[in-house]
Protein backbone atom coordinates (compact mmCIF):
# COMPACT_ATOMS: atom_id res chain seq x y z
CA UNK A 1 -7.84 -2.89 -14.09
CA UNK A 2 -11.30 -3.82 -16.18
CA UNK A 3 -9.08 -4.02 -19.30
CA UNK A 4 -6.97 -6.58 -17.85
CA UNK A 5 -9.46 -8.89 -16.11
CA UNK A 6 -11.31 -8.93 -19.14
CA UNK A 7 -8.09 -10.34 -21.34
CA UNK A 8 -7.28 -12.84 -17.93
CA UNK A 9 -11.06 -14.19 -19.79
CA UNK A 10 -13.53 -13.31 -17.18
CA UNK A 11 -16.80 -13.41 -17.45
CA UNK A 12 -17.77 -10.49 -15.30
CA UNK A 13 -16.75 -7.47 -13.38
CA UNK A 14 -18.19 -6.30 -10.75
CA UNK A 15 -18.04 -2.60 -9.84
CA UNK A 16 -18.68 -1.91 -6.07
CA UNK A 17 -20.12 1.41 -5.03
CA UNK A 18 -20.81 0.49 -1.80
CA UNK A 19 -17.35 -1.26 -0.78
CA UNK A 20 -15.34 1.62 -2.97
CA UNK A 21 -15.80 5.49 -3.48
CA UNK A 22 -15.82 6.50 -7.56
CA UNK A 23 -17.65 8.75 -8.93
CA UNK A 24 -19.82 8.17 -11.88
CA UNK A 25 -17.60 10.18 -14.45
CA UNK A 26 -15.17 6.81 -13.11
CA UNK A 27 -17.89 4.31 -13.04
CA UNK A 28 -18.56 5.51 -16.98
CA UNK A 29 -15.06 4.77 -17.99
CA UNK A 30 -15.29 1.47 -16.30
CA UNK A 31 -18.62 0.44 -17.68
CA UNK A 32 -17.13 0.98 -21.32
CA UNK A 33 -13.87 -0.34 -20.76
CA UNK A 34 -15.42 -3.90 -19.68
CA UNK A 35 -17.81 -3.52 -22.61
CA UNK A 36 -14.40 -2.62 -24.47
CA UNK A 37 -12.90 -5.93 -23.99
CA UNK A 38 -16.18 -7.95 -23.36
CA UNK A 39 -16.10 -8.66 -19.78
CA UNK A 40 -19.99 -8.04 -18.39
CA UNK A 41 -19.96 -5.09 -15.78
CA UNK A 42 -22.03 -5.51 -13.04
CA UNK A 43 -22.70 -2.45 -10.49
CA UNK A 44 -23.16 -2.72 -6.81
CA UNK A 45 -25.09 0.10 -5.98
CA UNK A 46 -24.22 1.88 -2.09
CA UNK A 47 -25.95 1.67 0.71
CA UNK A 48 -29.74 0.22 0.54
CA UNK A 49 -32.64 0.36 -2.00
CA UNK A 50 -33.23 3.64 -0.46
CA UNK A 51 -29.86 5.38 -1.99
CA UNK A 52 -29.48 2.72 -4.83
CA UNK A 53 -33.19 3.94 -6.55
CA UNK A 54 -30.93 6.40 -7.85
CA UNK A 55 -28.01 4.70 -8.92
CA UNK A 56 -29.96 2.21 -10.19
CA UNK A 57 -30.85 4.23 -13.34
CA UNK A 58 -27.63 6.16 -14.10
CA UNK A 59 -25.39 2.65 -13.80
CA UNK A 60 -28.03 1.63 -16.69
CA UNK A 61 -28.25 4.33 -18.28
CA UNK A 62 -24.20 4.92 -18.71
CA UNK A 63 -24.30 0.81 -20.01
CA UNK A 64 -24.48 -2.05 -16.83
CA UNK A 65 -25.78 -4.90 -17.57
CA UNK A 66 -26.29 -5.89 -14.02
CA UNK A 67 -27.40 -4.51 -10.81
CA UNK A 68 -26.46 -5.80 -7.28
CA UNK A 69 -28.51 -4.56 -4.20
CA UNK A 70 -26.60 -5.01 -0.83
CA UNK A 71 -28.30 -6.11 2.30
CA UNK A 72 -31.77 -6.93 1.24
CA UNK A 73 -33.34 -7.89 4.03
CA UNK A 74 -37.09 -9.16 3.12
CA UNK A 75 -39.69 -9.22 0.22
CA UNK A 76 -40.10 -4.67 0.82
CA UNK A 77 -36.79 -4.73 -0.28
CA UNK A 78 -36.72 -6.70 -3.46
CA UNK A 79 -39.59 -5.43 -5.00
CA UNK A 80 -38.34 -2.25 -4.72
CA UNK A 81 -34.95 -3.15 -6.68
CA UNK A 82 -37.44 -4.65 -9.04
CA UNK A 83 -39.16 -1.50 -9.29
CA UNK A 84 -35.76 0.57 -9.95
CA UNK A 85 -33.99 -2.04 -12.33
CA UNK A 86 -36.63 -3.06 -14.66
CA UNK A 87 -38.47 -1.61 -17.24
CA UNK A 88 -42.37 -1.25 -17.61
CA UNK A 89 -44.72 -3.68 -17.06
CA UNK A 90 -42.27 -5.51 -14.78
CA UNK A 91 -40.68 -2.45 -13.24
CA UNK A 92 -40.96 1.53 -13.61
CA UNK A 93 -37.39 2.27 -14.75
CA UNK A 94 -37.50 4.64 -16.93
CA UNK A 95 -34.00 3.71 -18.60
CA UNK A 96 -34.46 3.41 -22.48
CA UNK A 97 -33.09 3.12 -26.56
CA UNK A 98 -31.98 6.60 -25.93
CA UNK A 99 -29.07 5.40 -24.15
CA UNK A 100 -26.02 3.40 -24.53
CA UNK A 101 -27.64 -0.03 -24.07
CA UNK A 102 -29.68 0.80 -27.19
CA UNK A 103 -27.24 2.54 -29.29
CA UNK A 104 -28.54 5.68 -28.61
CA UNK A 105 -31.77 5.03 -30.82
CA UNK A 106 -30.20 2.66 -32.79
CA UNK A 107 -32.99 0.17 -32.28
CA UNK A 108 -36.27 0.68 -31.03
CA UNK A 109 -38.15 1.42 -27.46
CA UNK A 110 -39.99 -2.23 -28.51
CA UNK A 111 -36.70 -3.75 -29.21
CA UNK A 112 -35.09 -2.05 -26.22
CA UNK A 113 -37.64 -3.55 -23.78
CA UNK A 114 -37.55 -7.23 -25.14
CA UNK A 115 -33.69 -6.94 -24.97
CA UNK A 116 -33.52 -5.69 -21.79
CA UNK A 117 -35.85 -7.96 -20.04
CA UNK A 118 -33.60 -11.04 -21.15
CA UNK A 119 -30.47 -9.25 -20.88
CA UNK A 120 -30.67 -6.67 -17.72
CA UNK A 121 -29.60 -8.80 -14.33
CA UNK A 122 -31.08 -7.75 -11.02
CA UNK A 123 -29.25 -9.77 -7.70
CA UNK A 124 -30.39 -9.41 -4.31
CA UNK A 125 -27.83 -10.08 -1.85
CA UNK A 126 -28.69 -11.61 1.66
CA UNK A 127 -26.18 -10.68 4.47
CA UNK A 128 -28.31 -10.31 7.05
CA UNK A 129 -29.63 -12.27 9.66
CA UNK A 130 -33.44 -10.83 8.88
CA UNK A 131 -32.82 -11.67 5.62
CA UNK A 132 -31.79 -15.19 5.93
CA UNK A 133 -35.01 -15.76 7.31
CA UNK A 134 -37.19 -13.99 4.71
CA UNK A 135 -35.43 -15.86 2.01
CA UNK A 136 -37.95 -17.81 0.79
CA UNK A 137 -40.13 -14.51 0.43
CA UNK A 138 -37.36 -12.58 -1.26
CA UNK A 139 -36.78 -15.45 -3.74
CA UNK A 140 -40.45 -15.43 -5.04
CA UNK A 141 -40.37 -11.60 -6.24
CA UNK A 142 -40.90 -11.99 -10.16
CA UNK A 143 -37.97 -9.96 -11.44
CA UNK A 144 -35.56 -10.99 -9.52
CA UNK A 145 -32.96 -12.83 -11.39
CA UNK A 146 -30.39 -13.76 -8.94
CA UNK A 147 -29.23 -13.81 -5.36
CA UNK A 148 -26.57 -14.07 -3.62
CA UNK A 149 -24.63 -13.97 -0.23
CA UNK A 150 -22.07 -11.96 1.95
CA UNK A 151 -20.47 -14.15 4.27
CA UNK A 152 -18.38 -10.83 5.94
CA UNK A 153 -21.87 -9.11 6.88
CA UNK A 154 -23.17 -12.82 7.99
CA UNK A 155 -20.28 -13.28 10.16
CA UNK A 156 -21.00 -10.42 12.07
CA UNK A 157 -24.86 -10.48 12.41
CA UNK A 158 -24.28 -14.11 13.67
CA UNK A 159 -21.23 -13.51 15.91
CA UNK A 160 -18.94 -14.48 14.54
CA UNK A 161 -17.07 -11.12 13.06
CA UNK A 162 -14.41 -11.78 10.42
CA UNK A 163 -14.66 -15.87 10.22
CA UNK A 164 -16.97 -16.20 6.74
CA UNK A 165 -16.33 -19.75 7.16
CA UNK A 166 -18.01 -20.34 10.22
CA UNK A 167 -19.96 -23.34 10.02
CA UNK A 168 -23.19 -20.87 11.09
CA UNK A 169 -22.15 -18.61 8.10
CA UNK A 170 -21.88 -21.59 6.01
CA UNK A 171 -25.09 -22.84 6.96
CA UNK A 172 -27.09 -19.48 6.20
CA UNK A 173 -25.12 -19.47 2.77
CA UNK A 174 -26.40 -22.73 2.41
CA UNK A 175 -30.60 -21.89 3.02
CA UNK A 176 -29.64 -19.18 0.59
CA UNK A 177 -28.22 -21.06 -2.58
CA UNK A 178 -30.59 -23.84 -1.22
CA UNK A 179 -33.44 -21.04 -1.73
CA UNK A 180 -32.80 -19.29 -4.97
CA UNK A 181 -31.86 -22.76 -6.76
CA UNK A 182 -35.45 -24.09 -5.69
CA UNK A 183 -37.14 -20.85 -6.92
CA UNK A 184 -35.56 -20.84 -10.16
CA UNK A 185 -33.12 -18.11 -10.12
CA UNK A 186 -29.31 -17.49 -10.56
CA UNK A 187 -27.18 -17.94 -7.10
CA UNK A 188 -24.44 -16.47 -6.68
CA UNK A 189 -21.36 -16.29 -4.34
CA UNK A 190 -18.01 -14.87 -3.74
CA UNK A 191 -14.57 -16.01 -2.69
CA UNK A 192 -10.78 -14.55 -2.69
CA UNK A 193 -8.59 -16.99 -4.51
CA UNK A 194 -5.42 -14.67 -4.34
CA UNK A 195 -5.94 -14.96 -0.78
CA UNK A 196 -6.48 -18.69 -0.34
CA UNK A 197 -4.18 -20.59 -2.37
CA UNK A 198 -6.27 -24.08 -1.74
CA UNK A 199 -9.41 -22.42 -3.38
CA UNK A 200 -10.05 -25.17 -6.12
CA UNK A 201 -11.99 -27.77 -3.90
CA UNK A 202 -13.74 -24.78 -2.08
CA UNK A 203 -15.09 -23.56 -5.24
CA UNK A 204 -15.85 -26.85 -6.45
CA UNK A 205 -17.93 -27.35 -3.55
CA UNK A 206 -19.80 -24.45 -4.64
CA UNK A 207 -20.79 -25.83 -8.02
CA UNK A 208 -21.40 -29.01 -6.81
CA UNK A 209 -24.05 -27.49 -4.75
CA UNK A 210 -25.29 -26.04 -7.99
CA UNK A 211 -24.40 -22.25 -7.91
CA UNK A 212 -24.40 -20.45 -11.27
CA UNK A 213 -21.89 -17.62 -10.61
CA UNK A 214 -18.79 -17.28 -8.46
CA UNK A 215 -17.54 -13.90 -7.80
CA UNK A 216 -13.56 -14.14 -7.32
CA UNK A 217 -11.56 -11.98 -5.68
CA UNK A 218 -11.31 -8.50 -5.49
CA UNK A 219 -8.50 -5.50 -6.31
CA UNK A 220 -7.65 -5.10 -2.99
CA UNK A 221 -6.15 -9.17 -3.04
CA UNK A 222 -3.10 -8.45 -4.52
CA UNK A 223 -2.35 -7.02 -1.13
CA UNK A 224 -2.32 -10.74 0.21
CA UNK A 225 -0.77 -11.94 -2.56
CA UNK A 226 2.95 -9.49 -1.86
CA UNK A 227 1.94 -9.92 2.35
CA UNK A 228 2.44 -13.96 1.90
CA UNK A 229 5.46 -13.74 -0.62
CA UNK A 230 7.50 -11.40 1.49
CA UNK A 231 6.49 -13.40 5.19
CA UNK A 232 7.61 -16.82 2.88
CA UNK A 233 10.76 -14.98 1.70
CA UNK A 234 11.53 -14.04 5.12
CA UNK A 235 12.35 -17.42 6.00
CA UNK A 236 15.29 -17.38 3.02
C-alpha cells in the first residue's frame, strides 16, 4: 500500500497507530518502503503524549520524518510532544546519527542535529473541545511545527457524533487553521475524496483559507468506493 501511494505521487503517508493496530516490526517495513519510493512517512503515535513518549523515539529512530500527537488538549500537552520529538536544546529526544535518519554514523551528531531540526515535523492535533479553546496557547509552544484538526472527535465533543461537517465542527476547524496560520506554523487537515466524489471545491476551500497540508483519504476508503459502485449498479 506505501509503495503504491508513493508512485500515485504523494507527498506523504501517514501511518496511524492510534486508528490501526501494527506492530513496529510492520511500522519498520512501512517507514522504508515510503522512504523506498519517496513518499514522506509520517507516524501517528496511539493514545496521548502519555503512551506516545515512547513511540515517539522508536518511529524516529526506525526513519519518520514526522510525528502526529492525537488529542492535544492544551499547552501541558504540546510541550511534552516537544519534549519527546525533538532533539537537545529544543527537546530531550535522545534519537541520533546512530540511526537510520543519519545513515547509521554516516554523518555526524552536529550534522544530525542541524538536519533534524529543519527536517523532523512535530503536529499537534486539536479534536477536542478543551483544546479548541487552548489553541492559541498550544500554537505558541516553540517546536511545534504544525497542527491540525479531527473533525470525527469534534463532532462528538460538540454533539454532533458522525456529521464532521457540522457548521459547529466547521467553525472550531476554522479557530484552528485560523490559529496556527497566525502563529506561524504548518496547518493541516484531512478529508476522504474516495468517499466524496465532489471533493475538489471542498478542498479548494481549504487552501483558499491558507492550509499547507491536506491529508486525503485513508485505506479503509476503498470500502466506499465498491459500496457506491455496486448500490449505482443496482439500478442497471
Amino acid at each position: 500500500m506505501v509503495e503504491m501511494l508513493g508512485f500515485a505521487g504523494l507527498d506523504f503517508v501517514r501511518i496511524d497507530l492510534d486508528g490501526a493496530i501494527f506492530n513496529l516490526e510492520t511500522v519498520q517495513a512501512m517507514i522504508h518502503a515510503a522512504h523506498a519510493v519517496g513518499v514522506t512517512p509520517f507516524v501517528r503515535v496511539p493514545l496521548d503524549v502519555a503512551h506516545g513518549e515512547w513511540y515517539i523515539p522508536a518511529a524516529l529512530q526506525m526513519g519518520a520524518l514526522g510525528i502526529i500527537v492525537p488529542r492535544v488538549t492544551g499547552r501541558a500537552d504540546a510541550v511534552a510532544a516537544v519534549q519527546a520529538t525533538k532533539l537537545p536544546p529544543t527537546g530531550e529526544c535522545h534519537v541520533g546519527a546512530l540511526g537510520f535518519l543519519g545513515g547509521f554514523g554516516q554523518i555526524s551528531a552536529q550534522e544530525y542535529r542541524d538536519w533534524a531540526e529543519e527536517n523532523i515535523i512535530l503536529s499537534a492535533q486539536v479534536e477536542t473541545k478543551s483544546g479548541v479553546e487552548a489553541i492559541e496557547e498550544i500554537v505558541s509552544v516553540d517546536g511545534l511545527d504544525m497542527v491540525q484538526s479531527g473533525r470525527g472527535d469534534l463532532s462528538r465533543q460538540y454533539g454532533v457524533p458522525g456529521q464532521g461537517s457540522h457548521p459547529l465542527v466547521l467553525e472550531a476547524e476554522r479557530t484552528v487553521i485560523k490559529a496556527g496560520l497566525e502563529a506561524g506554523k504548518m496547518v493541516s487537515v484531512q478529508h476522504y475524496p474516495l468517499r466524496d466524489p465532489d471533493q475538489v471545491e471542498v478542498i479548494g476551500d481549504w487552501i483558499r483559507q491558507g492550509v499547507h497540508c491536506l491529508s486525503l483519504g485513508g485505506d479503509k476508503d476503498i470500502v466506499a468506493v465498491y459500496r457506491r459502485l455496486l448500490t449505482e449498479l443496482k439500478t442497471v
